[in-house]
Protein backbone atom coordinates (compact mmCIF):
# COMPACT_ATOMS: atom_id res chain seq x y z
CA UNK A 1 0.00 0.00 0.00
CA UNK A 2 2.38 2.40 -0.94
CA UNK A 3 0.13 5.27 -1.37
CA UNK A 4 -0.71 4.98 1.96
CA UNK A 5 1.47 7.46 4.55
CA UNK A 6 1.32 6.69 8.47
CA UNK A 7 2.35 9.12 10.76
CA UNK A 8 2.51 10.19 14.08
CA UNK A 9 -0.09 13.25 14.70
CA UNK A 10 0.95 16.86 15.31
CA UNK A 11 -0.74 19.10 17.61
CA UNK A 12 -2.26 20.77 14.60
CA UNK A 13 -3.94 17.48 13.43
CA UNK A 14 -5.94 17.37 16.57
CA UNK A 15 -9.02 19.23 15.52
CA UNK A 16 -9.10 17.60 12.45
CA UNK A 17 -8.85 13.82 14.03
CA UNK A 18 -11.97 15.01 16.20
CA UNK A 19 -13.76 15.86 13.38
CA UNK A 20 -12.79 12.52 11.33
CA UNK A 21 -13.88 10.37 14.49
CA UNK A 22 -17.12 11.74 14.67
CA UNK A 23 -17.65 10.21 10.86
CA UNK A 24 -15.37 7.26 10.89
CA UNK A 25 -15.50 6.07 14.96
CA UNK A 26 -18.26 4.01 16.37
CA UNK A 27 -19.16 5.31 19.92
CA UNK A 28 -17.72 8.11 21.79
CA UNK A 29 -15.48 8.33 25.01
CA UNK A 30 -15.47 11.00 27.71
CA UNK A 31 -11.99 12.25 26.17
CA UNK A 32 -13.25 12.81 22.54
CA UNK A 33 -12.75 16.58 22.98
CA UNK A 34 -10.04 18.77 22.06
CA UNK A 35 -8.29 19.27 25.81
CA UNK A 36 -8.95 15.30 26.17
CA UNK A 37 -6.44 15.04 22.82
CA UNK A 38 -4.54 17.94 23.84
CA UNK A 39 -3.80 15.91 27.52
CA UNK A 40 -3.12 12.53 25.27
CA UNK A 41 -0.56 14.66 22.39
CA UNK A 42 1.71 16.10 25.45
CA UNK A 43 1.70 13.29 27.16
CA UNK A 44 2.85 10.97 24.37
CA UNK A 45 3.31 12.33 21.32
CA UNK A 46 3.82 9.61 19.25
CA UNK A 47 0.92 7.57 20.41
CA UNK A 48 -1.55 9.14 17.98
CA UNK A 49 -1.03 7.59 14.77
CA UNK A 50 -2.69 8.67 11.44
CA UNK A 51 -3.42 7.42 7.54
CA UNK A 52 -2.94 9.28 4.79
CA UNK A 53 -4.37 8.62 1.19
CA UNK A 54 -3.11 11.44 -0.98
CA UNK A 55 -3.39 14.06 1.87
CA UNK A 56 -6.42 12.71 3.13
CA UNK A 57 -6.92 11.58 6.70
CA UNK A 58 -8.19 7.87 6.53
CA UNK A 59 -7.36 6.42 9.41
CA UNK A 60 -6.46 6.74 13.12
CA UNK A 61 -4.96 4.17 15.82
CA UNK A 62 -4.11 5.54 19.13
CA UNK A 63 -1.03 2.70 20.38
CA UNK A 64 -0.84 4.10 23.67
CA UNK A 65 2.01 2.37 26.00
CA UNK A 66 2.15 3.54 29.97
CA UNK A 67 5.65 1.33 30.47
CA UNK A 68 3.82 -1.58 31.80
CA UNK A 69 1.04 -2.64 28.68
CA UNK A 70 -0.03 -1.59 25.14
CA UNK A 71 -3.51 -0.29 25.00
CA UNK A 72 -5.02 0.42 21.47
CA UNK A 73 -7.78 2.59 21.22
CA UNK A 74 -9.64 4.54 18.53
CA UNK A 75 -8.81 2.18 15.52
CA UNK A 76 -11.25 3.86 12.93
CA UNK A 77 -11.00 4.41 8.99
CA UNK A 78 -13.52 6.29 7.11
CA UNK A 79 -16.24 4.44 5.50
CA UNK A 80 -15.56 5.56 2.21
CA UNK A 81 -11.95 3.81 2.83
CA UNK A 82 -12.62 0.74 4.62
CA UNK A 83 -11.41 -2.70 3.49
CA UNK A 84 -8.28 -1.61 1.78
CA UNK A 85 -5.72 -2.80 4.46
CA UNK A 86 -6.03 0.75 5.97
CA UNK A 87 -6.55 -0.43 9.67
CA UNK A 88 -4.25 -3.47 9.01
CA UNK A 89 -1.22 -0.81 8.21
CA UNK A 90 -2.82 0.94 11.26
CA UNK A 91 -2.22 -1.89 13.45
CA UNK A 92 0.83 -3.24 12.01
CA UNK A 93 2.25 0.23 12.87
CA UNK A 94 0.78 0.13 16.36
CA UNK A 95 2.21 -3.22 16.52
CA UNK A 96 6.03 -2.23 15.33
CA UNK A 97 5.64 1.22 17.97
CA UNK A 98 4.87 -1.05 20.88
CA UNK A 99 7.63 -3.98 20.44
CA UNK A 100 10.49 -1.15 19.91
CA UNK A 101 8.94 0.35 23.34
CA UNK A 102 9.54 -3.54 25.00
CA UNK A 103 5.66 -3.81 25.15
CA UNK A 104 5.13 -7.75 25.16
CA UNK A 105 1.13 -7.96 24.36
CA UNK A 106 -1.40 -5.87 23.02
CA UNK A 107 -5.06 -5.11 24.01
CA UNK A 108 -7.91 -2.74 22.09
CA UNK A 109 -11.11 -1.49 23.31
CA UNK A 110 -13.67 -2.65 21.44
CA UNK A 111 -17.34 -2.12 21.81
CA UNK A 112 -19.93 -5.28 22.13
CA UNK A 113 -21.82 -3.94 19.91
CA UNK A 114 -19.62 -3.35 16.84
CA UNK A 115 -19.67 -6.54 15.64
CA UNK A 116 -18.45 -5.12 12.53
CA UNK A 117 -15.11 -4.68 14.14
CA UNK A 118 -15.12 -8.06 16.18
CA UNK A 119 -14.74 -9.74 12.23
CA UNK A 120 -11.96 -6.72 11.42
CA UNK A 121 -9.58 -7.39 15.43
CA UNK A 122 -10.44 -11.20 15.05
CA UNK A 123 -8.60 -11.08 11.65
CA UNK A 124 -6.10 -9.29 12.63
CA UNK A 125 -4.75 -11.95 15.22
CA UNK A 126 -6.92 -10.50 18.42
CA UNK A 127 -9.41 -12.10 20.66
CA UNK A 128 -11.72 -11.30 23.20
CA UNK A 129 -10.39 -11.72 26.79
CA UNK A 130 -12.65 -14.39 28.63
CA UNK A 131 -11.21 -13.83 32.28
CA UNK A 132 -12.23 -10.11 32.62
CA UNK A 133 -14.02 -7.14 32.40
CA UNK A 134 -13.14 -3.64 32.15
CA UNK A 135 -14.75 -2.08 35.30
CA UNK A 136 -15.04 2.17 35.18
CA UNK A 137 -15.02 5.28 37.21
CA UNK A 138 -15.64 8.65 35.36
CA UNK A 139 -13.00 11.05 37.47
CA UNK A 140 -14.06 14.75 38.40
CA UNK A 141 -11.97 17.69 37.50
């Protein structure tokens, strides 16, 4: 896919990646706003990673490692894009940024209800994780 360009976003993307989730991302999260990027970008600024078709934003991975695991989040390509080995570069990219940080296994957040992308992580060599579940607090301030 050589006319494909992945690259790690710049703080001047971020507008622009809230504006493609909002027509390529299923769901929403409590930091889908421009500070909640803003925090992400200074805190690890090469965690944000984005596809580009001809100067087009088509994809978006966030490969976020906090020193002990790899968390994936916000795998989304547009829908006029999909099933062109977008999100496989995506991952594959995710996948190359976490091994060079030592990261030893990788987990995405993935909604129940999208089975769409249960058929897209399945292929891509994940699984769902039958021990656990993610348990939630929303923080104040």
């Amino acid at each position: 896919m050589s006319d494909l360009d992945i690259v790690t976003a710049s703080a001047a993307d971020l507008a622009a990646v809230l504006d493609f989730w909002q027509a390529a991302a299923e769901g929403t999260s409590i930091s889908d706003d421009l500070p909640g990027v803003e925090r992400l970008h200074a805190r690890d600024p090469r965690s944000l990673l984005l596809a580009f078709r001809g100067g087009e934003l088509v994809g978006t991975v966030i490969a976020g490692f906090d020193g002990w695991r790899c968390h994936l989040y916000r795998l989304a390509v547009h829908p006029g894009h999909r099933r062109q080995g977008i999100g496989t570069a995506l991952l594959a990219a995710a996948e190359e940024r976490f091994s060079a940080l030592g990261g030893r296994r990788a987990d995405a957040m993935v909604l129940d209800r999208n089975l769409r992308a249960h058929a897209a992580w399945e292929a891509a060599g994940y699984h769902p994780e039958d021990r656990w579940t993610r348990w939630v607090k929303p923080l104040n301030g």
